[in-house]
PDB file of N, CA and C in Angstrom:
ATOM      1  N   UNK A   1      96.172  82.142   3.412  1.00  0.00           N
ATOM      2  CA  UNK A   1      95.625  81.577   2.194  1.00  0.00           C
ATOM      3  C   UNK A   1      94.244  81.001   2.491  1.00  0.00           C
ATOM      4  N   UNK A   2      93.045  81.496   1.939  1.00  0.00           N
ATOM      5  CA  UNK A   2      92.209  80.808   1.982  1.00  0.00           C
ATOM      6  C   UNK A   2      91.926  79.356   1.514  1.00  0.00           C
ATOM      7  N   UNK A   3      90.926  78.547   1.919  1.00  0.00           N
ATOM      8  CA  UNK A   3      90.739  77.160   1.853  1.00  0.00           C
ATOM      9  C   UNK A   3      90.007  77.190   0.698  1.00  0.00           C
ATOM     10  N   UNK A   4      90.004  76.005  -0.029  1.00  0.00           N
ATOM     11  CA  UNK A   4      89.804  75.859  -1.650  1.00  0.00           C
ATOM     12  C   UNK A   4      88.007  75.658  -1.552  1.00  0.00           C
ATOM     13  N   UNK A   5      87.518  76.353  -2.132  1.00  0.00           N
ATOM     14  CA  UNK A   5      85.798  75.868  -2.335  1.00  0.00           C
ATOM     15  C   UNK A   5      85.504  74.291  -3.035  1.00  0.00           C
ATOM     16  N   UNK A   6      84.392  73.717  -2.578  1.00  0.00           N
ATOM     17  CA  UNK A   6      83.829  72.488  -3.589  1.00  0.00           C
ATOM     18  C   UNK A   6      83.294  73.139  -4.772  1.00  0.00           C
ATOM     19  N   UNK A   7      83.704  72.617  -5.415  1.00  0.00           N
ATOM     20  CA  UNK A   7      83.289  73.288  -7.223  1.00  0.00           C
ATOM     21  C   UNK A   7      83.123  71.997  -7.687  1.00  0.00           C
ATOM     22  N   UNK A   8      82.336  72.262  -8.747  1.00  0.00           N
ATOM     23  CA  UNK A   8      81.991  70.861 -10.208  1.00  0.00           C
ATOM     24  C   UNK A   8      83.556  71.138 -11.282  1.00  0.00           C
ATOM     25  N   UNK A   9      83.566  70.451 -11.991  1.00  0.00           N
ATOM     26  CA  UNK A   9      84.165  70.670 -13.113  1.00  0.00           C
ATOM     27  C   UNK A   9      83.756  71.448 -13.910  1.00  0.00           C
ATOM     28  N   UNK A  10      82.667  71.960 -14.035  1.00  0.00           N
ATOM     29  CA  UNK A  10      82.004  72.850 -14.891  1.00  0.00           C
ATOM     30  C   UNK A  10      82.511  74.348 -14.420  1.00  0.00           C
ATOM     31  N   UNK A  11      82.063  74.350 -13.121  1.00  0.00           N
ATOM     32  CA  UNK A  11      82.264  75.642 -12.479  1.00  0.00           C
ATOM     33  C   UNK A  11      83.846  75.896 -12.537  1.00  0.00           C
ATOM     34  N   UNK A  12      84.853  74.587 -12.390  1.00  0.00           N
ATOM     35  CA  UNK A  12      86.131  74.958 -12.516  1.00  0.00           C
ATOM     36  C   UNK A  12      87.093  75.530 -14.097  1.00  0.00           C
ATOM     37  N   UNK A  13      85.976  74.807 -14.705  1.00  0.00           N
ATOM     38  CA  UNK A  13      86.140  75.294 -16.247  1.00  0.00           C
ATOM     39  C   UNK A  13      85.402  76.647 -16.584  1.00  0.00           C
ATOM     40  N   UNK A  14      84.505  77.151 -16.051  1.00  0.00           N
ATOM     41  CA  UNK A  14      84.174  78.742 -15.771  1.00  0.00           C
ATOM     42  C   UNK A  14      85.621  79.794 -15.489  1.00  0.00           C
ATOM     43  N   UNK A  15      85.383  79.286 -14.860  1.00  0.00           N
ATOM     44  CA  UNK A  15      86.500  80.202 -13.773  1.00  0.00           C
ATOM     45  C   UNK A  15      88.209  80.063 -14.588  1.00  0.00           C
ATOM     46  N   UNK A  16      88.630  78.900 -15.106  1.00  0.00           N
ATOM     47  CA  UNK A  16      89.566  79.090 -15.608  1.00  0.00           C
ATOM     48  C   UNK A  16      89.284  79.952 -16.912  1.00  0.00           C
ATOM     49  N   UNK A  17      88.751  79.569 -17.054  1.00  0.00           N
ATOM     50  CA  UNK A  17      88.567  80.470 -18.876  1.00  0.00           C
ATOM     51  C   UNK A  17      88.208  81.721 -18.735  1.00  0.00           C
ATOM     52  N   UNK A  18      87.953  82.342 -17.451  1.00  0.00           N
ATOM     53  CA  UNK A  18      87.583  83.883 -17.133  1.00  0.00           C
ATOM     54  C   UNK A  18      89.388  84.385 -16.882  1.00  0.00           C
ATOM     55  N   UNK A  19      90.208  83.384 -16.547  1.00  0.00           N
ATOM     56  CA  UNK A  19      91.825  83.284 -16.145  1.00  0.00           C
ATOM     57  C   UNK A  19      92.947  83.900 -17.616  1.00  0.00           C
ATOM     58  N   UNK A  20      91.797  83.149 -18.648  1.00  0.00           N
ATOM     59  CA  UNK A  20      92.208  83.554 -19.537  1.00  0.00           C
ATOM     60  C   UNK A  20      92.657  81.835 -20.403  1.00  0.00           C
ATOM     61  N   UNK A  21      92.584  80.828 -20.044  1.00  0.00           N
ATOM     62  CA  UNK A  21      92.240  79.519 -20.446  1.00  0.00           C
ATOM     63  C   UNK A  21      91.906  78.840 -21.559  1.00  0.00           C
ATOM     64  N   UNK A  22      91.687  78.331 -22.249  1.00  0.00           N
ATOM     65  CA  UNK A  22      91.121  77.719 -23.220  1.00  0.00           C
ATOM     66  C   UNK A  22      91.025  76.049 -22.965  1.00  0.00           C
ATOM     67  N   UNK A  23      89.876  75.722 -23.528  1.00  0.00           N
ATOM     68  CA  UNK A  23      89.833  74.029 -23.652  1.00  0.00           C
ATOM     69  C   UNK A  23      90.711  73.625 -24.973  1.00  0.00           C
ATOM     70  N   UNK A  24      91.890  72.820 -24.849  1.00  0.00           N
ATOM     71  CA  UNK A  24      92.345  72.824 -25.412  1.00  0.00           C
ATOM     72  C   UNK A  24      92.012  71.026 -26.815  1.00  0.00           C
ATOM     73  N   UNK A  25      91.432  70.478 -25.580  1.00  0.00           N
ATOM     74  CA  UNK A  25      90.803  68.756 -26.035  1.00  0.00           C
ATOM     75  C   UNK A  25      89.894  68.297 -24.605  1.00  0.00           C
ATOM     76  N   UNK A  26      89.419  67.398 -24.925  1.00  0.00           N
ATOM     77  CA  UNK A  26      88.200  66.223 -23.948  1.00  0.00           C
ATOM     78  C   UNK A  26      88.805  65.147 -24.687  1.00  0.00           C
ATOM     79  N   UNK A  27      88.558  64.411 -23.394  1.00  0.00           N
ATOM     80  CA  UNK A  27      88.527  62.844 -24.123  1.00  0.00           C
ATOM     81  C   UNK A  27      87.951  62.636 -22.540  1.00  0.00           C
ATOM     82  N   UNK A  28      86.345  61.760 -22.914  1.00  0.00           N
ATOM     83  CA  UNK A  28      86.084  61.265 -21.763  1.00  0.00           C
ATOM     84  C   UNK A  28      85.466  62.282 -21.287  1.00  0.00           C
ATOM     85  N   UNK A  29      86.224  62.656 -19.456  1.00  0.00           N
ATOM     86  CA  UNK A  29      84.810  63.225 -18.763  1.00  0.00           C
ATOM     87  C   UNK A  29      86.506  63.992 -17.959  1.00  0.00           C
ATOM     88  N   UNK A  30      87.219  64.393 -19.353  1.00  0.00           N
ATOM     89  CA  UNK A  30      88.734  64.922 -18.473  1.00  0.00           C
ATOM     90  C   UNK A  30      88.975  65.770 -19.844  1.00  0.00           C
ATOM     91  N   UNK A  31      89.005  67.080 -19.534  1.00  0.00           N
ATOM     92  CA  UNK A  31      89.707  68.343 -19.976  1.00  0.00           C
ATOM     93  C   UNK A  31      90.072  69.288 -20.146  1.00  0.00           C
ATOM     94  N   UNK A  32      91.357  68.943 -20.836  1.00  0.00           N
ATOM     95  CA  UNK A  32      92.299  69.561 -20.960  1.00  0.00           C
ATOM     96  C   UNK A  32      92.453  71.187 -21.455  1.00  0.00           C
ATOM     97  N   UNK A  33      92.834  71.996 -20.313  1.00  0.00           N
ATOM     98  CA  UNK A  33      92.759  73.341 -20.725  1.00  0.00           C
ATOM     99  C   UNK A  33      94.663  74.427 -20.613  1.00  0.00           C
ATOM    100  N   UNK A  34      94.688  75.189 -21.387  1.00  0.00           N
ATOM    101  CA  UNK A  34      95.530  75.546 -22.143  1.00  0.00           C
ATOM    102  C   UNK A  34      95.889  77.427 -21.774  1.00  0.00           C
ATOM    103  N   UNK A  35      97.073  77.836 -21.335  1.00  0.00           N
ATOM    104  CA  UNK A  35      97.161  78.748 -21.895  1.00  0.00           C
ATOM    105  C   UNK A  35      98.732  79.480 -21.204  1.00  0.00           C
ATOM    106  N   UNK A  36      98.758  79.738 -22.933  1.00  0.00           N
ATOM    107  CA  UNK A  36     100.679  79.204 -23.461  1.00  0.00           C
ATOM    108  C   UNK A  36     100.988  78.205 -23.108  1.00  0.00           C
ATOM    109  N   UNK A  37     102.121  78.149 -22.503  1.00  0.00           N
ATOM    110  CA  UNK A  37     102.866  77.118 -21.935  1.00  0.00           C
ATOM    111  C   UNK A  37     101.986  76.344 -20.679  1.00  0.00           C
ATOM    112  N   UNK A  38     101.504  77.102 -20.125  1.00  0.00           N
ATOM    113  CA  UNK A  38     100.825  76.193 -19.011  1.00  0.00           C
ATOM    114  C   UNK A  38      99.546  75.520 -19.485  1.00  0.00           C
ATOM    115  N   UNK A  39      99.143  74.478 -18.711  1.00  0.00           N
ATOM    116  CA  UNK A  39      98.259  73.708 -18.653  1.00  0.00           C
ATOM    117  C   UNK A  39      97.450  73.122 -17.658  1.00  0.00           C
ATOM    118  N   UNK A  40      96.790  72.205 -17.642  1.00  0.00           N
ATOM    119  CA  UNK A  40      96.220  71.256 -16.647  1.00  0.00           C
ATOM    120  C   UNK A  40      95.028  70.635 -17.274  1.00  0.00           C
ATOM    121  N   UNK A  41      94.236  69.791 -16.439  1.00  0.00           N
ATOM    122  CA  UNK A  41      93.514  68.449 -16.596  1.00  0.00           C
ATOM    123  C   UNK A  41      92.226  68.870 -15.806  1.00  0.00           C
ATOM    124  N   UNK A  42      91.241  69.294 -15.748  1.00  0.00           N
ATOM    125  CA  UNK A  42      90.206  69.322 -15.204  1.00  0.00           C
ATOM    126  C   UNK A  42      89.096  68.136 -15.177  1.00  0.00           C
ATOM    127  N   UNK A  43      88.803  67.388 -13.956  1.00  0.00           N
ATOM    128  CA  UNK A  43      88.156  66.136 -14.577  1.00  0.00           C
ATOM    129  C   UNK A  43      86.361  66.828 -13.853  1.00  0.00           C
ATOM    130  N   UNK A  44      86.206  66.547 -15.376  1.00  0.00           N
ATOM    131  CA  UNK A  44      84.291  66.993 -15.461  1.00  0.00           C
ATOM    132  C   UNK A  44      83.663  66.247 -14.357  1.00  0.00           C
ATOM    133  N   UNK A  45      83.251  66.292 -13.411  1.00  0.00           N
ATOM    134  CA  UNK A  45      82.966  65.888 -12.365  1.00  0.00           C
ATOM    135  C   UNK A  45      81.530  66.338 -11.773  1.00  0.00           C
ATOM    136  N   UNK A  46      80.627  66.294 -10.894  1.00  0.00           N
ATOM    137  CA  UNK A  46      79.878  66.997 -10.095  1.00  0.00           C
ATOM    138  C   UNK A  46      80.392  67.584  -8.973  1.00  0.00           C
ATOM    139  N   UNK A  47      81.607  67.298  -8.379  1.00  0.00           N
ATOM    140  CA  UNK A  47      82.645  68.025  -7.223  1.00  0.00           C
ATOM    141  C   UNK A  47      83.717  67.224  -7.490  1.00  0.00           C
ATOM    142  N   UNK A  48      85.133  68.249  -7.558  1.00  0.00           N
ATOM    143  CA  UNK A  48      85.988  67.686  -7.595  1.00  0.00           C
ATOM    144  C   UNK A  48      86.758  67.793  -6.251  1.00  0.00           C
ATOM    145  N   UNK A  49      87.451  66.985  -6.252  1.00  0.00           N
ATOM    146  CA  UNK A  49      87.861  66.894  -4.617  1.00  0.00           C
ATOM    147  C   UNK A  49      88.780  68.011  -4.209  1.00  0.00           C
ATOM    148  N   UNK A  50      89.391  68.306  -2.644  1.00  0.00           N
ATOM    149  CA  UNK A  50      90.494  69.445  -2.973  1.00  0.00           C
ATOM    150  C   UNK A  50      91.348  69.100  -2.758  1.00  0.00           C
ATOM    151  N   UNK A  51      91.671  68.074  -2.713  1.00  0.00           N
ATOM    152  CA  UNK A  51      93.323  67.052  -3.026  1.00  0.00           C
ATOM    153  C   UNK A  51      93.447  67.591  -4.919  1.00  0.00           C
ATOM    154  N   UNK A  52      92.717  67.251  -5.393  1.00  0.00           N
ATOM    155  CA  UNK A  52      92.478  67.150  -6.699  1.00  0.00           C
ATOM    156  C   UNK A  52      92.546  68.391  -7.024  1.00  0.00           C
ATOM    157  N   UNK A  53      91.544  69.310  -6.692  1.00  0.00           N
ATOM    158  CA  UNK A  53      91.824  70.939  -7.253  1.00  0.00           C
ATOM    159  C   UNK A  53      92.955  71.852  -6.911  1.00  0.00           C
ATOM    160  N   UNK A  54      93.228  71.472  -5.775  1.00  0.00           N
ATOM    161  CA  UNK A  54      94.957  71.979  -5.157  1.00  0.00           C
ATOM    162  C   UNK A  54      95.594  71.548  -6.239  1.00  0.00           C
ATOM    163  N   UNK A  55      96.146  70.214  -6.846  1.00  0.00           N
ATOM    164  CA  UNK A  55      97.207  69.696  -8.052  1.00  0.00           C
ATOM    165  C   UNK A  55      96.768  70.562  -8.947  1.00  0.00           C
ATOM    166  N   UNK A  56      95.545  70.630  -9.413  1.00  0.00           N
ATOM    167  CA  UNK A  56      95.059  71.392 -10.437  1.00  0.00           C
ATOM    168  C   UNK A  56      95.077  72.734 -10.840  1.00  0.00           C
ATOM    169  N   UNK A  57      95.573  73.459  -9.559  1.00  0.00           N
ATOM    170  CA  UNK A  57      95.454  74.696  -9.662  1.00  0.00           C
ATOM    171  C   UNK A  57      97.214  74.955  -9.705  1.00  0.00           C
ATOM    172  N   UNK A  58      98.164  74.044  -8.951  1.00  0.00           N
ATOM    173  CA  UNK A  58      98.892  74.282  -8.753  1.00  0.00           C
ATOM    174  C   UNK A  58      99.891  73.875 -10.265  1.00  0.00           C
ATOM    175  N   UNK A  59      99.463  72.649 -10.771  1.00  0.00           N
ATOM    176  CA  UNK A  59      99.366  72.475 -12.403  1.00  0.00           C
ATOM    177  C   UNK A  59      98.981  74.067 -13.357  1.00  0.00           C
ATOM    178  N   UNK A  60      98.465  74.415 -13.243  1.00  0.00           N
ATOM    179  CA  UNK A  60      97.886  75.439 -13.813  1.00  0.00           C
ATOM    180  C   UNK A  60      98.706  76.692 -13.336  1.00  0.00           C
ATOM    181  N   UNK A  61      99.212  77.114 -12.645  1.00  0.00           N
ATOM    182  CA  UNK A  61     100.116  78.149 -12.011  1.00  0.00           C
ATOM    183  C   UNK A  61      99.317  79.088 -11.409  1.00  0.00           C
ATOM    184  N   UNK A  62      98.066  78.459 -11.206  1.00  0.00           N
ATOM    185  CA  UNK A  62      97.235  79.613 -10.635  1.00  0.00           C
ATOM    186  C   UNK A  62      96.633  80.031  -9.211  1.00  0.00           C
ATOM    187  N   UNK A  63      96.863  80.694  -8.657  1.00  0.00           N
ATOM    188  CA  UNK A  63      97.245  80.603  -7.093  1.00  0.00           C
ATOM    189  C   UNK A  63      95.308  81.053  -6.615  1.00  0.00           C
ATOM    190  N   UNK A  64      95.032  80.248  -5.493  1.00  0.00           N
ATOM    191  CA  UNK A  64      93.880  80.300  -5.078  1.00  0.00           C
ATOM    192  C   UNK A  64      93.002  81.241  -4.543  1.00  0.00           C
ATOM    193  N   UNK A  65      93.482  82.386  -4.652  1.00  0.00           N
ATOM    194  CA  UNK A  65      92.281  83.419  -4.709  1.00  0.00           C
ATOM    195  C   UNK A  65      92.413  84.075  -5.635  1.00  0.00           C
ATOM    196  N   UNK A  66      93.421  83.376  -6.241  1.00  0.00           N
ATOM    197  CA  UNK A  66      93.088  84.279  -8.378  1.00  0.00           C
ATOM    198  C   UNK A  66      91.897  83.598  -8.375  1.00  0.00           C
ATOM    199  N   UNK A  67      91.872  81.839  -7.951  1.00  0.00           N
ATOM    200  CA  UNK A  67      90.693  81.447  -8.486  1.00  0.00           C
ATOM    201  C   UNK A  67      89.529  81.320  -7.775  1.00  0.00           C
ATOM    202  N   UNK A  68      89.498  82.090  -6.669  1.00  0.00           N
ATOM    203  CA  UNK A  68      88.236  82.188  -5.955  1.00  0.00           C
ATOM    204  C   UNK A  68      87.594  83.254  -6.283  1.00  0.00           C
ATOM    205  N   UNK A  69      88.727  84.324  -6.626  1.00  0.00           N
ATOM    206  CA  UNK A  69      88.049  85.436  -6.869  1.00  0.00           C
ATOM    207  C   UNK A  69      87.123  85.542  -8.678  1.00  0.00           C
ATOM    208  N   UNK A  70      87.837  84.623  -9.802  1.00  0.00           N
ATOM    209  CA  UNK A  70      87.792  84.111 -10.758  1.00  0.00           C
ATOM    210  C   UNK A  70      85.952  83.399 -10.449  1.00  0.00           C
ATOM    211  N   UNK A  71      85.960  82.670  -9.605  1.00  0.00           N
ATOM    212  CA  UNK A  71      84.768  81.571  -9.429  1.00  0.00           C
ATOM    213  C   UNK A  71      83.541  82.590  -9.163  1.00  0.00           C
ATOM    214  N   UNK A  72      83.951  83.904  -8.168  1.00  0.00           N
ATOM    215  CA  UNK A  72      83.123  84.342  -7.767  1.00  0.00           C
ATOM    216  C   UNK A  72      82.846  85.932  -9.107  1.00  0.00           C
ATOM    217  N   UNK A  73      83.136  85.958  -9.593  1.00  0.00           N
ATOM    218  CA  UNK A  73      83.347  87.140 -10.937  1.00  0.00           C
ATOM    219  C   UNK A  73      81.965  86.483 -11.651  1.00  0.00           C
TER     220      UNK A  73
END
């Protein structure tokens, strides 16, 4: 398994919505993206940590070189 890249929140909200994603609400500098049943919390950030993007991805059901390859598309 490759190791998770430093990404912004921006770039992580790219990449999910290429996943197939939607923003579903914001409140603040945290959101929330959508698709079906799954979810997760992206916090708008300038780098989010990879303690933080690991939960996030793993929240999201989306395994890490869907989303590397996703980041890099």
């Amino acid at each position: 398994m490759p190791s998770l890249p430093l990404v912004s929140g921006a770039e992580a909200v790219r990449a999910l919505k290429s996943l197939g994603f939607v923003v579903a609400r914001q409140r603040g500098s945290h959101i929330v993206m959508r698709k079906g049943s799954q979810g997760c919390v992206v916090p708008n950030h300038k780098e989010i940590k990879i303690g933080t993007l690991g939960g996030l991805l793993k929240q999201a059901g989306v395994s890490v070189e869907d989303f590397i390859a996703a980041l890099n598309a």
